[in-house]
N, C-alpha and C. Protein backbone atom coordinates (compact mmCIF):
# COMPACT_ATOMS: atom_id res chain seq x y z
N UNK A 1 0.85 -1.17 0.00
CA UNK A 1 0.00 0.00 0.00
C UNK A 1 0.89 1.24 0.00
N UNK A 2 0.49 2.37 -1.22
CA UNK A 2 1.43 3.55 -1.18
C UNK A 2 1.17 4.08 0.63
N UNK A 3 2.39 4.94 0.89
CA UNK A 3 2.53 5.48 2.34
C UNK A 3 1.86 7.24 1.28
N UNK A 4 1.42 7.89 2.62
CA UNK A 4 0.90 9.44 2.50
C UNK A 4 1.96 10.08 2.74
N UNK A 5 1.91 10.80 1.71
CA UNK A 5 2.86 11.91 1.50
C UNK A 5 3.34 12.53 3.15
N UNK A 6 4.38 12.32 3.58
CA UNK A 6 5.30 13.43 4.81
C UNK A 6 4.61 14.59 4.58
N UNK A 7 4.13 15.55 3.93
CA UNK A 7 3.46 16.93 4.23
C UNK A 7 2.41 16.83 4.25
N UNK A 8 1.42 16.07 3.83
CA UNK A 8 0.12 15.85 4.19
C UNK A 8 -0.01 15.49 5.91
N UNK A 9 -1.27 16.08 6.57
CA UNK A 9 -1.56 16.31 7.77
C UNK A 9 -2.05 14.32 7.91
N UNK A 10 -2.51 14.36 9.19
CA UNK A 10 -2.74 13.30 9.52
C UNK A 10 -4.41 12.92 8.60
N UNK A 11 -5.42 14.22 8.97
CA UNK A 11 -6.70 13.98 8.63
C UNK A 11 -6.46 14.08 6.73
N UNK A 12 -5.55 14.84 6.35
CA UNK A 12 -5.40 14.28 5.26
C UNK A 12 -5.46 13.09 4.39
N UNK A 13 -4.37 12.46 5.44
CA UNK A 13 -3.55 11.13 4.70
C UNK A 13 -5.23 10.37 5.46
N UNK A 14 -5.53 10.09 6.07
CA UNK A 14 -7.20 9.23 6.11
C UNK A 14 -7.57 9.32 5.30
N UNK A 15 -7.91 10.71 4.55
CA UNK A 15 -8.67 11.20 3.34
C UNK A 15 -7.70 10.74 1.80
N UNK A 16 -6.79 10.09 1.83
CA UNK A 16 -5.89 10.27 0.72
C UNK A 16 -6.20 8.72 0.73
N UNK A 17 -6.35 7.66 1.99
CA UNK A 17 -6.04 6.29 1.92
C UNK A 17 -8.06 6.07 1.67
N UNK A 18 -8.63 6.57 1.69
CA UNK A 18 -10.16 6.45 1.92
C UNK A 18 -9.89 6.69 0.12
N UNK A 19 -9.62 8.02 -0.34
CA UNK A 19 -9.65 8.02 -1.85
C UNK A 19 -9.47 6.38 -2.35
N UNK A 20 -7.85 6.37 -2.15
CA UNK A 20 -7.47 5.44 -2.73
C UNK A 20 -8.06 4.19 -2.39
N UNK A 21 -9.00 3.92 -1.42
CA UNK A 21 -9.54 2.62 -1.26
C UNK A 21 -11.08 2.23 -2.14
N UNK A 22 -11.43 3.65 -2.06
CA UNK A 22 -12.82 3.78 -2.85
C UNK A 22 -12.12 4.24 -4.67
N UNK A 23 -11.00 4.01 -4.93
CA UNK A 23 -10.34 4.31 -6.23
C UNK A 23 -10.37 2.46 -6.81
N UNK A 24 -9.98 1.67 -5.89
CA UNK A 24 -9.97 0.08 -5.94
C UNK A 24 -10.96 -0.45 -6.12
N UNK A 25 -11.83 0.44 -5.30
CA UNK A 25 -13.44 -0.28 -5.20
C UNK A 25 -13.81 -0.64 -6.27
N UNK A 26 -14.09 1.07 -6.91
CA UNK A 26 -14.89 1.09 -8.46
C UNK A 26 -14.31 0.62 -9.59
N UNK A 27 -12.45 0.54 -9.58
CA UNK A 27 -12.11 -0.94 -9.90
C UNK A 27 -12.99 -2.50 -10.36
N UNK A 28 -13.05 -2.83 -9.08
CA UNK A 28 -13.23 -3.78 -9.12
C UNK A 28 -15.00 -4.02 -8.99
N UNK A 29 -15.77 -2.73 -8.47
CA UNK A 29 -17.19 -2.97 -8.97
C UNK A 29 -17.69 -2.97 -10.41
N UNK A 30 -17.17 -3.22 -11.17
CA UNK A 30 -17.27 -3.27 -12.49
C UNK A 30 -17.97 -4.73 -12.57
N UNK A 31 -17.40 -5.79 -11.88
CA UNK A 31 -17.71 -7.26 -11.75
C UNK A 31 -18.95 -7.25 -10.47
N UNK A 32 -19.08 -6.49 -9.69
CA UNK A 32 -20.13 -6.25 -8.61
C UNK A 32 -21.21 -6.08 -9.04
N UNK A 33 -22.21 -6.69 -8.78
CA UNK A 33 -23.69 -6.60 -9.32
C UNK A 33 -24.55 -5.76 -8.37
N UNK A 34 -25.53 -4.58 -8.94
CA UNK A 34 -25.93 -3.79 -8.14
C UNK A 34 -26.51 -4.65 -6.99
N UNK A 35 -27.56 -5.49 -6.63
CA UNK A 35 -28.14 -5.94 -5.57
C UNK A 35 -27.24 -5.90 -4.39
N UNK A 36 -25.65 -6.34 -4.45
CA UNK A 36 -24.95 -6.29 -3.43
C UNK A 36 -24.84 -5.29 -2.65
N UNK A 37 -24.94 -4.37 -3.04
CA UNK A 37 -24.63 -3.02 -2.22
C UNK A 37 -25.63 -2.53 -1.40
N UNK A 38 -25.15 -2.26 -0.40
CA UNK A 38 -25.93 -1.60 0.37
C UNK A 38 -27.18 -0.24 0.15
N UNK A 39 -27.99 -0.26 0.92
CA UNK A 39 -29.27 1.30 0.59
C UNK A 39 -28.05 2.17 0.74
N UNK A 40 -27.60 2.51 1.48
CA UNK A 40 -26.51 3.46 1.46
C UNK A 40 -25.67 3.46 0.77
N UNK A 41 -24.80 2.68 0.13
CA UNK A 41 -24.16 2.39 -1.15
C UNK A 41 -24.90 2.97 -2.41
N UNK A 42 -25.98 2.50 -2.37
CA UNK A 42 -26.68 2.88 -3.65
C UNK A 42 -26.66 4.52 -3.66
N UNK A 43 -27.39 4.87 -2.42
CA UNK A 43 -27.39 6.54 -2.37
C UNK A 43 -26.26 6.73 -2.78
N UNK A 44 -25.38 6.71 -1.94
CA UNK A 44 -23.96 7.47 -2.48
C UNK A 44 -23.59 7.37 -4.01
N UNK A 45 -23.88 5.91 -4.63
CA UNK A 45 -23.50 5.87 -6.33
C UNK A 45 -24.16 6.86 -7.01
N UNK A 46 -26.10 7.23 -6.20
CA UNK A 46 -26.47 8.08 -6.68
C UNK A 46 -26.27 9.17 -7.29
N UNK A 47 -25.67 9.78 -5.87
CA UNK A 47 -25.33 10.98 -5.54
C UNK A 47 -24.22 11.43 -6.53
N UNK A 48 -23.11 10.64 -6.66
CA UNK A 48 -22.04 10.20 -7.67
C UNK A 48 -22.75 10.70 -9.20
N UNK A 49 -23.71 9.88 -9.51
CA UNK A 49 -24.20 9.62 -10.52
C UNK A 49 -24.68 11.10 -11.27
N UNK A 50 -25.42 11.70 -10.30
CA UNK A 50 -26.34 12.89 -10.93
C UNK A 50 -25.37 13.89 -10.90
N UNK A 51 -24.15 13.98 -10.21
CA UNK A 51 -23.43 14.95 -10.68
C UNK A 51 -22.73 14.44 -11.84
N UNK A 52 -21.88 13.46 -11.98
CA UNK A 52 -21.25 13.04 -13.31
C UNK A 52 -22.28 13.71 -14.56
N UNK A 53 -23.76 13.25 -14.05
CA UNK A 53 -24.87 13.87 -15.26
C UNK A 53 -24.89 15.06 -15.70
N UNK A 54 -24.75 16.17 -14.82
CA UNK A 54 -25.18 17.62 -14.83
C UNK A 54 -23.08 18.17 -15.16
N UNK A 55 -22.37 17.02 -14.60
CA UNK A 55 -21.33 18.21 -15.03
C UNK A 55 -20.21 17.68 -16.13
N UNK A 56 -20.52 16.81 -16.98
CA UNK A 56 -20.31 16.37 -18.29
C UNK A 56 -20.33 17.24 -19.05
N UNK A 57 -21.49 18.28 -18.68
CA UNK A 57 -22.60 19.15 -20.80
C UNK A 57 -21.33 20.04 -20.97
N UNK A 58 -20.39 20.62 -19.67
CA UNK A 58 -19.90 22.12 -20.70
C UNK A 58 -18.36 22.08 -19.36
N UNK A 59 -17.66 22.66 -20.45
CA UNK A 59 -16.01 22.56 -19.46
C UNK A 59 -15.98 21.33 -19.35
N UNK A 60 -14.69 21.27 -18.29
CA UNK A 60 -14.42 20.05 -17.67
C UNK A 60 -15.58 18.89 -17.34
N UNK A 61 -14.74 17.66 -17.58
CA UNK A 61 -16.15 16.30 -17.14
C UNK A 61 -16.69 16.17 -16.22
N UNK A 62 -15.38 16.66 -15.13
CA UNK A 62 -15.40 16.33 -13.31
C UNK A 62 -15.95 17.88 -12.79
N UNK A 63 -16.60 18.91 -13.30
CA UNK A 63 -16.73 20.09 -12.20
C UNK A 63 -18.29 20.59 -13.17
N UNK A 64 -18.33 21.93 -12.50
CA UNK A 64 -19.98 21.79 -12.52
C UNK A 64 -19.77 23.15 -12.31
N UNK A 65 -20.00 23.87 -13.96
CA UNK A 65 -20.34 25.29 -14.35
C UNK A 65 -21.53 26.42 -13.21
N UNK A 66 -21.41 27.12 -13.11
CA UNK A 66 -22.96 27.88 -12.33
C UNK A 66 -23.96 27.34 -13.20
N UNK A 67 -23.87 27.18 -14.29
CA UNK A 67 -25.17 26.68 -14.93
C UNK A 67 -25.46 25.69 -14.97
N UNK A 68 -24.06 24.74 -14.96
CA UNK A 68 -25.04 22.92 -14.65
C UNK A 68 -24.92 23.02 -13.02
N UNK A 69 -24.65 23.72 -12.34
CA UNK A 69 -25.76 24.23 -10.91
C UNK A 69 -26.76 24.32 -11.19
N UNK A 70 -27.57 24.91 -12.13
CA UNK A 70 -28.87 25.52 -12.15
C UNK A 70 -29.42 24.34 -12.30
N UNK A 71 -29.04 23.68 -13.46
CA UNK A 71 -29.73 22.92 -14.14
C UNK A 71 -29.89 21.68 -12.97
N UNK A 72 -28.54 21.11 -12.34
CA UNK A 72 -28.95 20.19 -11.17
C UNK A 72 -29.76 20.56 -10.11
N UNK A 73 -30.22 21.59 -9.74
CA UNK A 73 -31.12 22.15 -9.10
C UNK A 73 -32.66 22.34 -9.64
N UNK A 74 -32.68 22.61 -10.67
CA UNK A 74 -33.63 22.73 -11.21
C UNK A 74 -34.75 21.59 -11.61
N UNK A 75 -33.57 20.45 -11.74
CA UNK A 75 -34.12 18.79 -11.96
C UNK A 75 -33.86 17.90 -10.82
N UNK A 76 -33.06 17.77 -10.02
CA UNK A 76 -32.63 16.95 -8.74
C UNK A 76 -33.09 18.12 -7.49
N UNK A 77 -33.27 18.80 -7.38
CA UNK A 77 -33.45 19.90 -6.21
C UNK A 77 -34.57 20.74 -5.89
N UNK A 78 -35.47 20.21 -6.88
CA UNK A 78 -36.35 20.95 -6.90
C UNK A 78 -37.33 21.16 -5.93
N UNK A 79 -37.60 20.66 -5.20
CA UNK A 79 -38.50 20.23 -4.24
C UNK A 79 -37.27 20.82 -3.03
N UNK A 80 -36.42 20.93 -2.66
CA UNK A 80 -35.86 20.95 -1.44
C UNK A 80 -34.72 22.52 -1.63
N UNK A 81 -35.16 22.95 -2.66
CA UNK A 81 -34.35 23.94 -2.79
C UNK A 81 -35.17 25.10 -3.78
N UNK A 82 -36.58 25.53 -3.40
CA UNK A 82 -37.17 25.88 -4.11
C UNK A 82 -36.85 27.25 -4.12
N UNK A 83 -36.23 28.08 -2.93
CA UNK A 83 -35.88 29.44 -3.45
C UNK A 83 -35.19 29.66 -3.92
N UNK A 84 -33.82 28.62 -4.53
CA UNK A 84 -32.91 28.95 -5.40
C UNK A 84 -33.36 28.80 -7.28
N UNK A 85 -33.84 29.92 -7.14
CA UNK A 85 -34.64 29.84 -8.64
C UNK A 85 -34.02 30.66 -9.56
N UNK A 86 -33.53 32.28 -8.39
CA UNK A 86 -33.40 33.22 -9.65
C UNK A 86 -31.81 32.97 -9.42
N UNK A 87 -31.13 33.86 -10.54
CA UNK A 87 -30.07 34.17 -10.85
C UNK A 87 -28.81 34.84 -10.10
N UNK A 88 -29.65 35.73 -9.31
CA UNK A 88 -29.14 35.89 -7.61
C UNK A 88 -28.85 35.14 -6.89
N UNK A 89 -29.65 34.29 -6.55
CA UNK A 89 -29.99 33.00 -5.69
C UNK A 89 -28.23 32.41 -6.24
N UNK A 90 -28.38 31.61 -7.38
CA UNK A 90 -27.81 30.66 -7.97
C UNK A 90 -26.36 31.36 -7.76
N UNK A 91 -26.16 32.79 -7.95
CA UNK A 91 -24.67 33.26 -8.18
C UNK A 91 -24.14 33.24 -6.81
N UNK A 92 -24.93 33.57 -5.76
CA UNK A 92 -24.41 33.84 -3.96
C UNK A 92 -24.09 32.31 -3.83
N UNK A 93 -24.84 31.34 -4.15
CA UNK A 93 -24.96 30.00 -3.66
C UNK A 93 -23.67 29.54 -4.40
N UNK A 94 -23.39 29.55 -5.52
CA UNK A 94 -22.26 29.09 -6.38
C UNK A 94 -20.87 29.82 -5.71
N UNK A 95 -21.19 31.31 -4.99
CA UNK A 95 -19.87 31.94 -4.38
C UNK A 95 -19.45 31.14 -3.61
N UNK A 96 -20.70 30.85 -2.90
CA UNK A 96 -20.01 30.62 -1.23
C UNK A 96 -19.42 28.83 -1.64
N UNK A 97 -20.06 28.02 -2.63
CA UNK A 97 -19.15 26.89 -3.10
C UNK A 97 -18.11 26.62 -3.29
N UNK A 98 -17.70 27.50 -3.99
CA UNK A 98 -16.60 28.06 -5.11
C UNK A 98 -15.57 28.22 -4.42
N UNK A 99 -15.09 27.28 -3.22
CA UNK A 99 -13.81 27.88 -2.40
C UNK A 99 -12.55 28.35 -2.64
N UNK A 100 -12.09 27.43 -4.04
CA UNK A 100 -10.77 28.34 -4.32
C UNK A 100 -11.11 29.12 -6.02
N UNK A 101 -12.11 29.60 -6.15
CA UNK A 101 -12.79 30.70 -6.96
C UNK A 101 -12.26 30.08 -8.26
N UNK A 102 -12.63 29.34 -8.48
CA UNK A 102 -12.10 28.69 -9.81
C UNK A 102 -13.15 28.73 -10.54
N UNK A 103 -14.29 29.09 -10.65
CA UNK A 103 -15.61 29.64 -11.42
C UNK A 103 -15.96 27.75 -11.52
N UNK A 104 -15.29 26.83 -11.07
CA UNK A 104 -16.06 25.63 -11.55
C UNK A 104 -16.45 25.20 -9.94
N UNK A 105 -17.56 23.79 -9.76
CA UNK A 105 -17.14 22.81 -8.70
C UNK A 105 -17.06 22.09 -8.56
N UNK A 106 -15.80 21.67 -8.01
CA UNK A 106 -15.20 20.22 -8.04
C UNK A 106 -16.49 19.00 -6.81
N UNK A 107 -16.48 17.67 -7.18
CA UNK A 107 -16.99 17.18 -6.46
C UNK A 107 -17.33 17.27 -5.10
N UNK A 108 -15.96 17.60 -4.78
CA UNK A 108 -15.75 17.60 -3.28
C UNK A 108 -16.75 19.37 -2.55
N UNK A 109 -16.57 19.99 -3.59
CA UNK A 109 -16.92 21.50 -2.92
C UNK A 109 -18.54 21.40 -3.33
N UNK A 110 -19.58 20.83 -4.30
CA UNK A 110 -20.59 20.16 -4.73
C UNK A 110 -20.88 19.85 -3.02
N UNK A 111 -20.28 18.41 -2.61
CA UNK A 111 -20.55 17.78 -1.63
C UNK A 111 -21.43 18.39 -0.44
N UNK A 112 -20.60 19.62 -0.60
CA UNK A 112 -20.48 20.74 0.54
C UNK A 112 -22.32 21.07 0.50
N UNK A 113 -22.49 21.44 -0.79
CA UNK A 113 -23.85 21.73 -0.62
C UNK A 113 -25.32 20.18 -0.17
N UNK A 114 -24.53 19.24 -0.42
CA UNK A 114 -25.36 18.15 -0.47
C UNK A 114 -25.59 18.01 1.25
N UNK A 115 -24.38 17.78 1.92
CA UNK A 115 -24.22 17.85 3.16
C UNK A 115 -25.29 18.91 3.70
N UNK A 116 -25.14 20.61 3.64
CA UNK A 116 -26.07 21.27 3.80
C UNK A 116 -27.45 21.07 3.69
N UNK A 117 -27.91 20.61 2.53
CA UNK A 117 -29.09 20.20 2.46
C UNK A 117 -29.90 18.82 3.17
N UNK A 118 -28.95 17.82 3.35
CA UNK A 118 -29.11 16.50 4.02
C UNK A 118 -29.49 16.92 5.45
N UNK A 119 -28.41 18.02 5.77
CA UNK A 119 -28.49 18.06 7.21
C UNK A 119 -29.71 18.72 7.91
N UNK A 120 -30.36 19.94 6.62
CA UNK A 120 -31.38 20.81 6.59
C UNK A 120 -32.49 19.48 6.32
N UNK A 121 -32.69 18.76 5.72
CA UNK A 121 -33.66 17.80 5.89
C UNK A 121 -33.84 16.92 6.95
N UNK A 122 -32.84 16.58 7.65
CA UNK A 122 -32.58 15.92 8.52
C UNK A 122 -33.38 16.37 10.12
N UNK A 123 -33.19 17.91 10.06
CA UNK A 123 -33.19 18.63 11.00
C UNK A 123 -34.99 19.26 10.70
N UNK A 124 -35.72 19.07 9.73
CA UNK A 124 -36.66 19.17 9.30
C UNK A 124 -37.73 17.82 10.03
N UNK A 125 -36.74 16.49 9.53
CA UNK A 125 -38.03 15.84 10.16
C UNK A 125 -37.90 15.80 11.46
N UNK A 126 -37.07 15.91 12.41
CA UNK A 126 -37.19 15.98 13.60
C UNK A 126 -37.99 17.30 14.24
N UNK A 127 -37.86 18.30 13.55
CA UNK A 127 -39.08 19.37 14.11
C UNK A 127 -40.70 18.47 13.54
N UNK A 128 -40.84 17.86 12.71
CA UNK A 128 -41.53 17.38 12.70
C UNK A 128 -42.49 16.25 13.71
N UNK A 129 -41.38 15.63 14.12
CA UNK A 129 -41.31 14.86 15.18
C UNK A 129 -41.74 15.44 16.39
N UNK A 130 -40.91 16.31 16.95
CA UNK A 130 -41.26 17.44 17.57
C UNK A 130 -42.61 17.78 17.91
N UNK A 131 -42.83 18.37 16.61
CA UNK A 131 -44.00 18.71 16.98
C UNK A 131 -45.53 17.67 17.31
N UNK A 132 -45.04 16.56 16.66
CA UNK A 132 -46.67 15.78 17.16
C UNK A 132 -45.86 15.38 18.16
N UNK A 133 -45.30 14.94 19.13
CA UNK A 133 -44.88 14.62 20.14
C UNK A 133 -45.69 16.04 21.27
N UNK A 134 -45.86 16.80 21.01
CA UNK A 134 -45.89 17.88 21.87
C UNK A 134 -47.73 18.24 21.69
N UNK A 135 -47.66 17.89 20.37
CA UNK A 135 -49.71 17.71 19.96
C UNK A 135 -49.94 17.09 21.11
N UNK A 136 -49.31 15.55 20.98
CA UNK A 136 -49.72 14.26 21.93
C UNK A 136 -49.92 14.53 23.51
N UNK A 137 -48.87 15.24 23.85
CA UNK A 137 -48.89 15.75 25.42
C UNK A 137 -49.66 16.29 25.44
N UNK A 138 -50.35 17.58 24.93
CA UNK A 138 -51.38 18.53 25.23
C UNK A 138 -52.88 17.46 25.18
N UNK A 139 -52.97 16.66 24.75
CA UNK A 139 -54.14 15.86 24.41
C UNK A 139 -54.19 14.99 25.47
């Protein structure tokens, strides 16, 4: 197994041996038949999947123009990201992505927003929860 680079930090080199283990994977899932994988597996190929889709059309294969932003938003996001509609919206949201201002986004800075939103859903059904729990007491 390659060793991590001496200047890479510790939480790095995790992140460098995690690449490279999920670099083997898809290797060798080529011969892996979808049923094997886990619900969570699948999500994640998903997740994988619809960006490869949206950031193929224009530039680079691997990053994702402000506009195939729009467009993945517009078709995958729609429902959970409904005020990002206008052009405003889309340019602040693409800034604050955009960490080393390279006008593209790389998977990893993408992620960033998926995380946000997961966590905003996440935190959604539990007010949900919440709240009939608190119906129930008053009753």
């Amino acid at each position: 197994m390659p060793s991590c680079p001496s200047s890479v930090h510790l939480l790095s080199c995790s992140w460098f041996f995690l690449a490279l283990s999920l670099h083997k994977m898809a290797q060798q899932q080529q011969t892996t038949i979808k049923g094997d994988l886990s619900e969570l597996e699948k999500a994640l190929e998903t997740v994988i999947s619809v960006f490869h889709k949206f950031s193929k059309r224009v530039g680079h294969f691997d990053t994702l123009t402000k506009g195939e932003l729009k467009q993945l938003i517009d078709k995958q996001l729609v429902n959970y990201l409904k005020h990002v509609k206008n052009q405003v919206s889309i340019d602040a949201l693409f800034k604050d992505l955009d960490k080393n201002r390279d006008q593209q986004l790389s998977f990893a800075e993408f992620m960033v927003l998926i995380t946000r939103v997961t966590i905003a859903c996440h935190d959604h059904m539990h007010e949900g929860e919440q709240q009939q729990q608190q119906q129930q007491h008053q009753h």
